[in-house]
Protein backbone atom coordinates (compact mmCIF):
# COMPACT_ATOMS: atom_id res chain seq x y z
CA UNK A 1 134.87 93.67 79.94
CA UNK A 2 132.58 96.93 79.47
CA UNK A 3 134.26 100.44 80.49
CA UNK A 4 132.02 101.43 83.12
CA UNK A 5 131.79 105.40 83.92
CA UNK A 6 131.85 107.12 87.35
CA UNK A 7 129.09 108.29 89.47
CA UNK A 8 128.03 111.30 88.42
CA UNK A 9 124.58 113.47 89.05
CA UNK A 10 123.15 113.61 85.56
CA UNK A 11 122.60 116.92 83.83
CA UNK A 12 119.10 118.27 83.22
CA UNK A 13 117.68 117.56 80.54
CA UNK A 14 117.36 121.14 78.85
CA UNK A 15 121.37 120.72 78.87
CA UNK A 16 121.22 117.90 76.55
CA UNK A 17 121.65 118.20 72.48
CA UNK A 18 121.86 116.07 70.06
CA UNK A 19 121.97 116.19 66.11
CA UNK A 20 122.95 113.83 63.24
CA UNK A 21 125.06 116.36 60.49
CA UNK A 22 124.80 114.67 57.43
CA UNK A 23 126.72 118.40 55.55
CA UNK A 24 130.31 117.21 54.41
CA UNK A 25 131.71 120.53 55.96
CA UNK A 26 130.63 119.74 59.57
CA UNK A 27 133.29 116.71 59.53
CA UNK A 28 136.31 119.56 59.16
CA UNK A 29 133.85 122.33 61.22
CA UNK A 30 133.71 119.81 64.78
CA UNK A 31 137.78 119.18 63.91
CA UNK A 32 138.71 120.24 67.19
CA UNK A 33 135.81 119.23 69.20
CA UNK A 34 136.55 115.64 67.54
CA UNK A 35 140.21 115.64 68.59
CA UNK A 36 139.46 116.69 72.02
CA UNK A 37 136.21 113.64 72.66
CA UNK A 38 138.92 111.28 71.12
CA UNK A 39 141.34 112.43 74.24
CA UNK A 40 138.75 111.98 76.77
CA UNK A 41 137.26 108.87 75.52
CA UNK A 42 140.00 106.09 76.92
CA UNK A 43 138.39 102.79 74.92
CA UNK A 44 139.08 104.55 71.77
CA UNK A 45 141.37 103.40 69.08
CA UNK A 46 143.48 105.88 66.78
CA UNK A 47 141.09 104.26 63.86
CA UNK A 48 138.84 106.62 65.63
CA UNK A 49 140.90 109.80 65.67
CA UNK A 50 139.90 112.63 63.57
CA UNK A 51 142.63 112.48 61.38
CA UNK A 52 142.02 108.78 60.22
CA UNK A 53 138.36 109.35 59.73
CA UNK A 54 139.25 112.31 57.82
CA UNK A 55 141.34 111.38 55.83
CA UNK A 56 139.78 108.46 54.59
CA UNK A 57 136.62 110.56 54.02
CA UNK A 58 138.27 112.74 51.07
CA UNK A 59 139.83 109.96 49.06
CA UNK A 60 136.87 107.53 50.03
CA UNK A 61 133.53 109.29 51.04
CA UNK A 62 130.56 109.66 48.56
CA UNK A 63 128.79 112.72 48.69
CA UNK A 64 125.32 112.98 50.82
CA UNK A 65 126.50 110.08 52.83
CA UNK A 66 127.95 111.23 55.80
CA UNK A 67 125.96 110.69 58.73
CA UNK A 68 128.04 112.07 61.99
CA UNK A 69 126.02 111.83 65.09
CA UNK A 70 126.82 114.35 68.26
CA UNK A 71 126.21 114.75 71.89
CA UNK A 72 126.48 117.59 74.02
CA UNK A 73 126.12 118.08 77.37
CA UNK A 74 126.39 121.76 78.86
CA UNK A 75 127.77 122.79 75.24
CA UNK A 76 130.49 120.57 75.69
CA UNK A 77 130.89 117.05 72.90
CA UNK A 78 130.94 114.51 74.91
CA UNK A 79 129.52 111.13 72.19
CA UNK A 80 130.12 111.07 68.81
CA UNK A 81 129.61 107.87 66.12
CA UNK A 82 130.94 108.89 63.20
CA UNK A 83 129.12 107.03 60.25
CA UNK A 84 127.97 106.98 56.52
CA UNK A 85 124.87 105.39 54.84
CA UNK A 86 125.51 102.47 52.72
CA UNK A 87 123.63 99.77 51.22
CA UNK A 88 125.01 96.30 51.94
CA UNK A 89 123.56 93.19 49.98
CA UNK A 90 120.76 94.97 49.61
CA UNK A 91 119.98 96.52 52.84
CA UNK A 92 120.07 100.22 54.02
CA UNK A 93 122.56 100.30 56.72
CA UNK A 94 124.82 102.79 58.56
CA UNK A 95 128.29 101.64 58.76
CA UNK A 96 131.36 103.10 60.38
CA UNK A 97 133.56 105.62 58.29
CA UNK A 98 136.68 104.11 57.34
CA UNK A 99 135.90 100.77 58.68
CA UNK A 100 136.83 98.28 55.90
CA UNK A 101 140.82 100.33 56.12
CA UNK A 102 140.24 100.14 60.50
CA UNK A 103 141.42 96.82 62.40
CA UNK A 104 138.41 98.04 65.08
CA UNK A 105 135.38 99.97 64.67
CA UNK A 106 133.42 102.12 67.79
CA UNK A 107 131.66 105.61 68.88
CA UNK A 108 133.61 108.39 70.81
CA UNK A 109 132.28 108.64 74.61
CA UNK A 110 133.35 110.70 77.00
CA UNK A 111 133.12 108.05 79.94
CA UNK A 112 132.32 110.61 82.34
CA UNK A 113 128.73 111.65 81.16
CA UNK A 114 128.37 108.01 79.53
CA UNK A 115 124.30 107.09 80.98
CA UNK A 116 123.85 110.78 79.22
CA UNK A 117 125.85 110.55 76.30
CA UNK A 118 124.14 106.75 75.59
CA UNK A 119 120.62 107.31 75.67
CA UNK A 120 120.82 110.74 73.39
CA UNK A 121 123.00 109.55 71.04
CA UNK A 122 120.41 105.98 70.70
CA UNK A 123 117.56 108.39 70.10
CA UNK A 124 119.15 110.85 67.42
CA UNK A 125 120.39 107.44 65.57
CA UNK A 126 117.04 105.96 66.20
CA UNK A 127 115.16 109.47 64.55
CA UNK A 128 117.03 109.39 61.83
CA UNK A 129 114.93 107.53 58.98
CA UNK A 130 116.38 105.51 55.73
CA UNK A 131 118.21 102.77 58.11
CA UNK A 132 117.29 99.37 59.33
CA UNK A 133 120.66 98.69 61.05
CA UNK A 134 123.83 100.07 61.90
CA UNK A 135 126.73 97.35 61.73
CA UNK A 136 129.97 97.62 63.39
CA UNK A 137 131.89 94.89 62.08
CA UNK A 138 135.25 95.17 64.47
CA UNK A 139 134.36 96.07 68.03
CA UNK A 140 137.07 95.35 70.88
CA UNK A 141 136.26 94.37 74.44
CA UNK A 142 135.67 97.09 76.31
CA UNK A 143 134.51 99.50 74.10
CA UNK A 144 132.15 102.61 73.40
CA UNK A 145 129.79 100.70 71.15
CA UNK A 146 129.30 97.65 74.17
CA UNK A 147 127.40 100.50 76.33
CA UNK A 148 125.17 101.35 73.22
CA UNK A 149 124.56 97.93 72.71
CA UNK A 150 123.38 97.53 76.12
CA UNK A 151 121.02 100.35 76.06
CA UNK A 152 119.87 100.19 72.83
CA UNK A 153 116.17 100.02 73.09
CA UNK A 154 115.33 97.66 70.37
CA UNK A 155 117.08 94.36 69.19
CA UNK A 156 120.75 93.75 68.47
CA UNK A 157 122.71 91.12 67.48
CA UNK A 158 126.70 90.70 68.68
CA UNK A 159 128.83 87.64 66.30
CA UNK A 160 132.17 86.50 67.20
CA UNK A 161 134.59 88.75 64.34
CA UNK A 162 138.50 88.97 63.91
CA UNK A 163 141.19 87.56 66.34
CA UNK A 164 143.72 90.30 67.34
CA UNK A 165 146.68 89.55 68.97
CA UNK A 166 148.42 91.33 72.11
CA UNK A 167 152.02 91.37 73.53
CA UNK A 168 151.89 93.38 77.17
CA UNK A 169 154.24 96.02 77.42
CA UNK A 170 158.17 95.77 78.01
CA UNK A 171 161.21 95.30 75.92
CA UNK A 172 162.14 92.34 73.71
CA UNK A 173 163.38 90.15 76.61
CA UNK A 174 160.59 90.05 78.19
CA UNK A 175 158.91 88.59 74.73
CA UNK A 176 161.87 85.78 74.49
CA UNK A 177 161.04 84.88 78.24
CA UNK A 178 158.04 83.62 76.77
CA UNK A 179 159.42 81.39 74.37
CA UNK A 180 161.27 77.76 74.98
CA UNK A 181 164.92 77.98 75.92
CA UNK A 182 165.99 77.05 72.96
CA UNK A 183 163.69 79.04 71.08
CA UNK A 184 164.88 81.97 72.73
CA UNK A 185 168.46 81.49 72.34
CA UNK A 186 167.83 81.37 68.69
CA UNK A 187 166.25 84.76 68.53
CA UNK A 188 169.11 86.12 70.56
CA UNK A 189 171.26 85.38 68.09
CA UNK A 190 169.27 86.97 65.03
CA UNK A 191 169.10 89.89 67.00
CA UNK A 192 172.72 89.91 67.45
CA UNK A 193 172.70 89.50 63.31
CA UNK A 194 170.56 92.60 62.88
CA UNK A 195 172.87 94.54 65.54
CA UNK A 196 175.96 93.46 63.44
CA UNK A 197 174.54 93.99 60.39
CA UNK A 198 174.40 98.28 61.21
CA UNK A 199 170.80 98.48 60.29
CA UNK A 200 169.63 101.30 61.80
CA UNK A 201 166.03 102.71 62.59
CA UNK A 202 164.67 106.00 62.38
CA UNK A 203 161.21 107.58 63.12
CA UNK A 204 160.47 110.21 60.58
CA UNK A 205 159.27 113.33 61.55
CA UNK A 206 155.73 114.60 61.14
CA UNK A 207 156.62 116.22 57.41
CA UNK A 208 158.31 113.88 56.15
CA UNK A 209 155.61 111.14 56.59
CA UNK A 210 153.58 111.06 53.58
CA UNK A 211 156.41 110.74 51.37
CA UNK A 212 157.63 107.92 54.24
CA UNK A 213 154.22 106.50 53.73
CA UNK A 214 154.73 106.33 50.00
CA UNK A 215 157.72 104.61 50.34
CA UNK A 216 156.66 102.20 52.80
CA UNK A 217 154.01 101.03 50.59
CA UNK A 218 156.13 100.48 47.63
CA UNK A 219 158.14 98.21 49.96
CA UNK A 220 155.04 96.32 50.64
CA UNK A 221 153.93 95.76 46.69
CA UNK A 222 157.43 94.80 46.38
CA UNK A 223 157.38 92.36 49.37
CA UNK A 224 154.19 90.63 48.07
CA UNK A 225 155.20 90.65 44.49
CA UNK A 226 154.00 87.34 43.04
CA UNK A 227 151.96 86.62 45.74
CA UNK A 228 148.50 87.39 46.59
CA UNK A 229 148.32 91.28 47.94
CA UNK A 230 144.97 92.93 49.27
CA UNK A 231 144.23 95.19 46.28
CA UNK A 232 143.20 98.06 48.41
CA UNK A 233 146.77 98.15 49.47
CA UNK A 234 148.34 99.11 45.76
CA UNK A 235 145.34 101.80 44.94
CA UNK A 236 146.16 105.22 44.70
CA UNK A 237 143.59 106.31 47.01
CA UNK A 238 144.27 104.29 50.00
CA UNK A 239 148.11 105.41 49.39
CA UNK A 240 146.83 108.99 49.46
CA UNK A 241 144.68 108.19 52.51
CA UNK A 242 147.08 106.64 54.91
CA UNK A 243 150.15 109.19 53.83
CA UNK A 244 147.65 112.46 54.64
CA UNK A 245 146.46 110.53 58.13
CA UNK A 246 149.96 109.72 58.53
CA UNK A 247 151.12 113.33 58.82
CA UNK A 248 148.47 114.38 61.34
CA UNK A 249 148.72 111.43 63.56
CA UNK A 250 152.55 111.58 63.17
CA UNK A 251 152.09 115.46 64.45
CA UNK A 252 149.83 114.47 67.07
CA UNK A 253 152.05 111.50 68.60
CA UNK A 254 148.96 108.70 67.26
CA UNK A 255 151.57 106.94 65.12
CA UNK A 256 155.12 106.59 63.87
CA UNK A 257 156.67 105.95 60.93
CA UNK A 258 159.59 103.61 61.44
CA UNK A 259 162.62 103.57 58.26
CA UNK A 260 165.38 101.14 58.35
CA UNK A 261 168.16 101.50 56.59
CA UNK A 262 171.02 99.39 55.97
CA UNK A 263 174.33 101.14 54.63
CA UNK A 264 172.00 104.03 53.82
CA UNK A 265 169.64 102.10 51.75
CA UNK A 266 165.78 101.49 52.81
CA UNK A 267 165.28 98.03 53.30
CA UNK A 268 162.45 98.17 55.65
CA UNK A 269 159.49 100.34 56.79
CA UNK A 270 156.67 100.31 59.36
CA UNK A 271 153.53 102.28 60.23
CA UNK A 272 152.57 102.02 63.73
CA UNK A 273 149.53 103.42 65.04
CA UNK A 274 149.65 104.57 68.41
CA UNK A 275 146.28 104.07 70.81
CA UNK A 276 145.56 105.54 74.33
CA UNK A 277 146.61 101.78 75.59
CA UNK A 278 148.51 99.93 72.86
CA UNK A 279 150.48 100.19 70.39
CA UNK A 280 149.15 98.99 67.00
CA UNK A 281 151.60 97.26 64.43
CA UNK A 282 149.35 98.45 61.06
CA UNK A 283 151.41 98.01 57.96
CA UNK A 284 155.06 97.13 56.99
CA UNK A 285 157.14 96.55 54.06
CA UNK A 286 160.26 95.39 53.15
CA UNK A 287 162.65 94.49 49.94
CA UNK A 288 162.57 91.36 49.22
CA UNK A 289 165.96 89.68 49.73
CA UNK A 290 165.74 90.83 53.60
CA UNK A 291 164.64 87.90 54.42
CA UNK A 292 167.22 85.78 53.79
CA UNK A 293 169.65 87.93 55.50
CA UNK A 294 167.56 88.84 58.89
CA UNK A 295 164.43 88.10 60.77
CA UNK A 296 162.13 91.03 59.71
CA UNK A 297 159.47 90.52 61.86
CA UNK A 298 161.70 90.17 65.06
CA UNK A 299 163.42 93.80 64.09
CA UNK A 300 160.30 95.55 64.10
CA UNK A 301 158.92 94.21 66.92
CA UNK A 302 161.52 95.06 68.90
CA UNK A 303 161.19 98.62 67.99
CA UNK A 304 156.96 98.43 68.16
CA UNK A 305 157.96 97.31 71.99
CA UNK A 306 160.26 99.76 72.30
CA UNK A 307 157.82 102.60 71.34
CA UNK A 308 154.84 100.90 73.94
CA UNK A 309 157.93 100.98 76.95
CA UNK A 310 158.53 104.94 75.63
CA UNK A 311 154.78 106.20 75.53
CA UNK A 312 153.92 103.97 78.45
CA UNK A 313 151.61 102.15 76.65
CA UNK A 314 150.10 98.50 77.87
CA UNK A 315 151.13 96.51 75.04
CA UNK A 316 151.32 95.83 71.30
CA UNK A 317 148.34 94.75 69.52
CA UNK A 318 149.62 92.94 66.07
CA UNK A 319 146.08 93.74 64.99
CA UNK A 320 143.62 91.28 62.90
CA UNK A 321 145.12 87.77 61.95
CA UNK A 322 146.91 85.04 63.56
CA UNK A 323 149.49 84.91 60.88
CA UNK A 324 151.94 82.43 62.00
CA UNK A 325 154.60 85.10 61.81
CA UNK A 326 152.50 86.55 64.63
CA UNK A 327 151.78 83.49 66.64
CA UNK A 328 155.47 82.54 67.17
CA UNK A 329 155.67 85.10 70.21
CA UNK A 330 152.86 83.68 71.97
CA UNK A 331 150.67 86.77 72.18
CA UNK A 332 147.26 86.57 73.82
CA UNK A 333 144.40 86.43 71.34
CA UNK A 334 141.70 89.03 71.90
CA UNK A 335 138.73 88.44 69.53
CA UNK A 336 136.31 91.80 68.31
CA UNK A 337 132.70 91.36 68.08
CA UNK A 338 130.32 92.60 65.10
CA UNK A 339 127.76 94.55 67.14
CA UNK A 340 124.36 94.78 64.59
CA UNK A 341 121.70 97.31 66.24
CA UNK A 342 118.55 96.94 64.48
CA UNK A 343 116.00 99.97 64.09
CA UNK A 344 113.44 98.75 61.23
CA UNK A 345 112.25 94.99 60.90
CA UNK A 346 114.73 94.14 58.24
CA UNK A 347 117.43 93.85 60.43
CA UNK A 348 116.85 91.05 61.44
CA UNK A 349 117.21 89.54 58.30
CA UNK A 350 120.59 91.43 57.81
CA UNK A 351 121.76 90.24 61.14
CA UNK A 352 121.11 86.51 60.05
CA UNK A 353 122.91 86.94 56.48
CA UNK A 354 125.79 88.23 58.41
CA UNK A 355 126.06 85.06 61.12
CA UNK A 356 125.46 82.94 58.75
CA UNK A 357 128.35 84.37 56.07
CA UNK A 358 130.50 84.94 59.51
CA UNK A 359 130.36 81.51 60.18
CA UNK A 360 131.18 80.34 56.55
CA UNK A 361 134.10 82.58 56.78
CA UNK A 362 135.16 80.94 60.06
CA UNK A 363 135.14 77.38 58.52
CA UNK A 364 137.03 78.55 55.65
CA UNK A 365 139.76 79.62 58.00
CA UNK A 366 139.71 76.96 60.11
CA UNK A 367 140.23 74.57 56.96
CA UNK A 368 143.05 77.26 55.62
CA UNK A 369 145.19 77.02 59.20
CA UNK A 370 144.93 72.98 58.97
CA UNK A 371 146.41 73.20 55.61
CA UNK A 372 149.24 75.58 56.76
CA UNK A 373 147.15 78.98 55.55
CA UNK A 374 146.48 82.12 57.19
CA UNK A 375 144.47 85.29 57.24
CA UNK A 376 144.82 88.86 58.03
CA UNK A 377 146.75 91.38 56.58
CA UNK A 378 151.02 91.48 55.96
């Protein structure tokens, strides 16, 4: 479903601006105007708050790259789509900051002066040469980049991407009410385990989370340790990435760190990103030998539901895969779109290369998940 804005009279035009800063500096200069578009822009996802996109762009932006595209209306920010010039396969694109590290990619609109906010921000993309398309590979219903897409005066292109999966909001009884009797009774009883067992849970606080971020992602080296691991996820700069985004978001109540810790010792860890509508289960990590004592997954999503009940939040998204560790609750499968808007005649051709690879990925999985595989990230 596309977020629709109110009625409002539209501004004159001589209140309109819009500019595409492409100077490194103007990321950390618009800081605050950033933080305040993200509040007033309800589809967005903290993988659009200032400190994620910042954060990623020290340890991972190139220099003369940055391509951040603003609206104002009356003075006041009201669209932003943060991006960066790339080539991909051999075609000048714009792409998303941070979007290979985000679970979904969009713009920052302030829904209020959307018509506005749309058309402006279309032209200044649209006026700024050395692109033939701008691909956003991870777009959730209802968001930002669906009104651009609709308005965009030249072609686009919109391919079925990752599966996400959703748990509405309420406490971990609610989740076993969805499950078989039996089912259910079982997971009663591991909870009862974990109880027993004294492992308690804290959420750091805001200081403490980089090192907490460190920590967590030893856990999660540890935890894959002989197994195949996304590289990214060992490298020093995504560690130095996520523990500086951490801290803000952590500050800003976007995200929690979660510690568990059984006779004092940390067994467990989780980073949970936290949206204007759900709560987003990111990364976790735990020692090995957990396993075999309690059911990991169950313990932290009873504190991810937890956290959604607290901050009144809709739900818990457990993000990009249908990991069968996922799929046992029975969540509801949302699937993101790659949105492709075209501006020279080589997009086109980059829009086909990317169906046609999206739908060779897509077999793949399907073959993996009748073999007893799965996708996504741990």
């Amino acid at each position: 479903m596309t977020a629709t804005a109110p009625a409002r009279l539209a501004a004159p035009a001589a209140e309109w601006s819009a500019e595409v800063h492409r100077d490194e500096q103007s990321l950390v200069a618009l800081a605050d105007d950033l933080r305040d578009l993200y509040d007033r822009s309800p589809a967005a996802t903290p993988f659009q708050t200032y400190e994620w996109l910042k954060a990623w762009w020290g340890w991972y932006g190139t220099a003369g790259r940055l391509r951040l595209a603003t609206v104002r209306c009356r003075g006041r920010l009201v669209a932003a789509a943060p991006l960066m010039a790339d080539v991909r396969r051999g075609f000048r694109v714009l792409v998303p900051l941070a979007a290979d590290q985000s679970d979904f990619t969009d713009f920052l609109l302030d829904p209020v002066h959307a018509d506005g906010a749309v058309r402006h921000l279309a032209r200044a993309l649209l006026d700024e040469r050395g692109w033939c398309a701008l691909d956003l590979p991870e777009v959730r219903p209802g968001s930002a980049a669906h009104l651009v897409a609709e308005q965009w005066p030249r072609r686009s292109w919109r391919t079925p991407s990752s599966v996400c999966l959703e748990l509405p909001a309420g406490g971990i009884d609610e989740v076993l009410g969805r499950l078989p009797r039996r089912t259910a009774g079982k997971m009663r009883a591991k909870l009862r385990k974990i109880d027993v067992r004294g492992i308690a849970v804290e959420s750091v606080p805001a200081d403490r989370a980089p090192d907490a971020v460190c920590a967590l992602l030893e856990l999660h080296a540890r935890q894959w340790r002989g197994r195949p691991i996304n590289p990214e996820h060992t490298s020093e700069r995504f560690r130095r990435h996520l523990a500086e985004a951490a801290a803000g978001m952590v500050r800003d109540g976007r995200a929690a760190v979660l510690q568990y810790r059984w006779d004092g010792r940390l067994v467990a860890s989780d980073l949970v990103l936290i949206g204007h509508r759900y709560v987003g289960a990111y990364l976790y990590g735990a020692i090995p030998d957990l396993r075999s004592c309690v059911d990991v997954s169950l313990m932290m999503l009873r504190q991810d539901l937890a956290i959604a009940r607290d901050r009144h939040r809709q739900g818990v998204s457990l993000l990009r895969g249908d990991e069968p560790y996922k799929l046992k609750w029975r969540p509801t499968p949302v699937r993101n779109e790659r949105i492709i808007l075209g501006r020279t005649a080589p997009a086109a051709a980059f829009a086909g290369l990317a169906r046609a690879r999206a739908a060779l990925a897509d077999r793949k999985h399907r073959r993996n998940a009748d073999h007893g595989g799965s996708g996504g990230h741990d």
